[in-house]
C-alpha atoms as a PDB file:
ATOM      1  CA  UNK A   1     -36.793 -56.214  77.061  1.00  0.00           C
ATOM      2  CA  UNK A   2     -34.933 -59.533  75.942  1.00  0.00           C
ATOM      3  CA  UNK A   3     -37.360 -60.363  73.641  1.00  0.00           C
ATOM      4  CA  UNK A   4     -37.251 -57.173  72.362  1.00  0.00           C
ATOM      5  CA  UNK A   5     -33.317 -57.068  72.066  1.00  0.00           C
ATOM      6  CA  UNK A   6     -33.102 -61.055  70.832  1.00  0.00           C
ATOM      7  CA  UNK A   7     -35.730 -60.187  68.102  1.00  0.00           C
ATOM      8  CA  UNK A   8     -33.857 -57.143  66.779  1.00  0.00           C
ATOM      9  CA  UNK A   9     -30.787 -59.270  66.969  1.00  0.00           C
ATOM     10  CA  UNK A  10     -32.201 -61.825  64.836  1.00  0.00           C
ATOM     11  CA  UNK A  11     -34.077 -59.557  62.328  1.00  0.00           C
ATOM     12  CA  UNK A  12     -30.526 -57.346  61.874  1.00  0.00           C
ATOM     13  CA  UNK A  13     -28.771 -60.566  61.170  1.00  0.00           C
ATOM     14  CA  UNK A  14     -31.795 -61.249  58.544  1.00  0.00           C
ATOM     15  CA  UNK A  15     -31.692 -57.269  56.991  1.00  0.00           C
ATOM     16  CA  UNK A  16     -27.833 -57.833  56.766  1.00  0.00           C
ATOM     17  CA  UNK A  17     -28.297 -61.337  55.079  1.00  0.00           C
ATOM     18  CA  UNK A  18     -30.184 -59.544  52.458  1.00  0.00           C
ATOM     19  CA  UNK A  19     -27.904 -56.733  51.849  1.00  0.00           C
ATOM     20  CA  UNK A  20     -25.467 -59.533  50.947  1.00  0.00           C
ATOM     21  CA  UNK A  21     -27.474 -61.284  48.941  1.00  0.00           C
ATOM     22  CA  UNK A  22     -28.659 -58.249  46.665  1.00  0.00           C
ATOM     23  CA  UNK A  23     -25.274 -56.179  46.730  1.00  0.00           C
ATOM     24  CA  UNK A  24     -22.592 -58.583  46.870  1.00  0.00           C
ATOM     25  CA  UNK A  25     -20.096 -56.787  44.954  1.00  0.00           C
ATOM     26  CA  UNK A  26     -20.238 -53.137  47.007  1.00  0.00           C
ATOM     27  CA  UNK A  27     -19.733 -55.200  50.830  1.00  0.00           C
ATOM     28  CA  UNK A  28     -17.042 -56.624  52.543  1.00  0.00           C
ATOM     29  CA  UNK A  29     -16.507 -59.687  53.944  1.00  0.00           C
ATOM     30  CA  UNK A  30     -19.892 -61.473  54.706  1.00  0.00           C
ATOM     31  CA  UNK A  31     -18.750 -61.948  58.930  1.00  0.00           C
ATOM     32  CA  UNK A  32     -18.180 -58.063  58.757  1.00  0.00           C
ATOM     33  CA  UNK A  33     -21.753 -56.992  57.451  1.00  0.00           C
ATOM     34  CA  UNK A  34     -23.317 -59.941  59.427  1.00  0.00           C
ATOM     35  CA  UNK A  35     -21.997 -58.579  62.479  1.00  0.00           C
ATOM     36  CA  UNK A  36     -22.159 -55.320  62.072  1.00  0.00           C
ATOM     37  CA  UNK A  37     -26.238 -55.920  61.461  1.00  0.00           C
ATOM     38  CA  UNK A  38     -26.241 -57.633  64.822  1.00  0.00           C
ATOM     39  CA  UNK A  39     -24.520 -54.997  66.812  1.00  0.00           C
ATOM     40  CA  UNK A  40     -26.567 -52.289  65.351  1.00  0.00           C
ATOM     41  CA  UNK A  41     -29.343 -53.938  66.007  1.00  0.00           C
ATOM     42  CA  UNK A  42     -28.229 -54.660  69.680  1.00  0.00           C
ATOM     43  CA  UNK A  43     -27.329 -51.263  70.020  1.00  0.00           C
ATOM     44  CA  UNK A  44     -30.533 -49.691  68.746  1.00  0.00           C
ATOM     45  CA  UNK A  45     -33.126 -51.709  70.676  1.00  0.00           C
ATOM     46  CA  UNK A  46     -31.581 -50.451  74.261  1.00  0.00           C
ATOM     47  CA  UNK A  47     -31.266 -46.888  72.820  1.00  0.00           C
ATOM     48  CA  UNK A  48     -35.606 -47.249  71.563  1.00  0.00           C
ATOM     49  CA  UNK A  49     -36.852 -49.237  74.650  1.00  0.00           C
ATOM     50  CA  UNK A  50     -35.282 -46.324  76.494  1.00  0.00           C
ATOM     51  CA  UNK A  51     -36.973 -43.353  74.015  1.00  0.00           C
ATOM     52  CA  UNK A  52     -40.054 -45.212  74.030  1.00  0.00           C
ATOM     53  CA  UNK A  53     -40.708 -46.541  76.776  1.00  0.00           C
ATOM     54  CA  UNK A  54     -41.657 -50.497  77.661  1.00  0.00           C
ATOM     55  CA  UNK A  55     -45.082 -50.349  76.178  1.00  0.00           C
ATOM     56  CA  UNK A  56     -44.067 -50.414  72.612  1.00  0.00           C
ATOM     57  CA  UNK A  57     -42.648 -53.462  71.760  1.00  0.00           C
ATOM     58  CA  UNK A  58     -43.120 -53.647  68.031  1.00  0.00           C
ATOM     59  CA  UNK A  59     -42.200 -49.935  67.809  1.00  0.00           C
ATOM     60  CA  UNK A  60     -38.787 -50.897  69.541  1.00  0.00           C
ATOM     61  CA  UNK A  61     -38.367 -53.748  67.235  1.00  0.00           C
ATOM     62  CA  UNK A  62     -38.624 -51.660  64.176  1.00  0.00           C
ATOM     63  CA  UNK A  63     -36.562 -48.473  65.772  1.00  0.00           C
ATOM     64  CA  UNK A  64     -33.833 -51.319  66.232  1.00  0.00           C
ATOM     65  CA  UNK A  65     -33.782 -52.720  62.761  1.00  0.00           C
ATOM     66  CA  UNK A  66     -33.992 -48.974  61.581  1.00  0.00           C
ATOM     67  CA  UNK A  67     -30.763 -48.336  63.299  1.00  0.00           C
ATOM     68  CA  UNK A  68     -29.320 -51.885  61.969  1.00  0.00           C
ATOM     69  CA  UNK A  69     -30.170 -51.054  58.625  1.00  0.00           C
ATOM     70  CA  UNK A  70     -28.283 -47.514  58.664  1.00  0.00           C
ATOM     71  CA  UNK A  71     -25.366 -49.116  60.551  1.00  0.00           C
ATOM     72  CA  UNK A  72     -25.169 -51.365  57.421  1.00  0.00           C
ATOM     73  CA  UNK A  73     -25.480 -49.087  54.933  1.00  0.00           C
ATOM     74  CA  UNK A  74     -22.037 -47.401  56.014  1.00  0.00           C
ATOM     75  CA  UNK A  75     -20.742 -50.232  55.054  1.00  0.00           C
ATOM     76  CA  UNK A  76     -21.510 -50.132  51.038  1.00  0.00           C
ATOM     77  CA  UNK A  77     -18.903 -49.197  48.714  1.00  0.00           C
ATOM     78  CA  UNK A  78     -19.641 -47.010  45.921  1.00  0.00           C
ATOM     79  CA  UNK A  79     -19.587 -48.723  42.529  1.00  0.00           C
ATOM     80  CA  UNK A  80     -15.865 -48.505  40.885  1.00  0.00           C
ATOM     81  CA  UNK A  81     -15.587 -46.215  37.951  1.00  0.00           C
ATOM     82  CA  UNK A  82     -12.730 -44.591  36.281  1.00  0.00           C
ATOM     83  CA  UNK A  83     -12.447 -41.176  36.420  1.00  0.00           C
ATOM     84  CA  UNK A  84     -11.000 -40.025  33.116  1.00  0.00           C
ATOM     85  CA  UNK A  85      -8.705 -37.061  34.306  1.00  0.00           C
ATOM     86  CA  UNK A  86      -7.338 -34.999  31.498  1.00  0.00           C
ATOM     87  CA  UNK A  87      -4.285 -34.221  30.502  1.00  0.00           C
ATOM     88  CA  UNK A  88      -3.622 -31.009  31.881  1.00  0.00           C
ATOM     89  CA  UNK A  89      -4.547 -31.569  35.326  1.00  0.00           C
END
């Protein structure tokens, strides 16, 4: 179960690394979306060993990353763009 949890740590901090790297404009600040990939990824991998069971590693791995990777995408900020409002509103 720790090398489940340590492995989904370190592929969360990986998946966040990416995000930054390929979105850097719609993050925050790259200690905010690093952690937050690490705690999502700590969170999920308790939350799948428990669902799964402790005979699915790799499937606890992934569930964990899953979870990592939705916990980071909260974090994305939609692209700025005016709205042009007209006059009568």
């Amino acid at each position: 179960m720790i090398l489940e949890t340590l492995s989904a740590v370190v592929l969360g901090v990986v998946l966040s690394w990416a995000a930054l790297r390929s979105l850097p404009g719609r993050l925050p600040a790259r200690r905010t979306v690093l952690g937050t990939g690490a705690l999502g990824a700590l969170f999920g991998a308790p939350l799948m060993h428990s669902m799964l069971g402790s005979g699915h590693a790799t499937a606890t791995v992934v569930g964990a990353v899953l979870i990592a990777a939705v916990t980071v995408s909260l974090l994305i900020r939609p692209r700025s763009r005016r709205l042009n409002r007209s006059a009568a509103a």
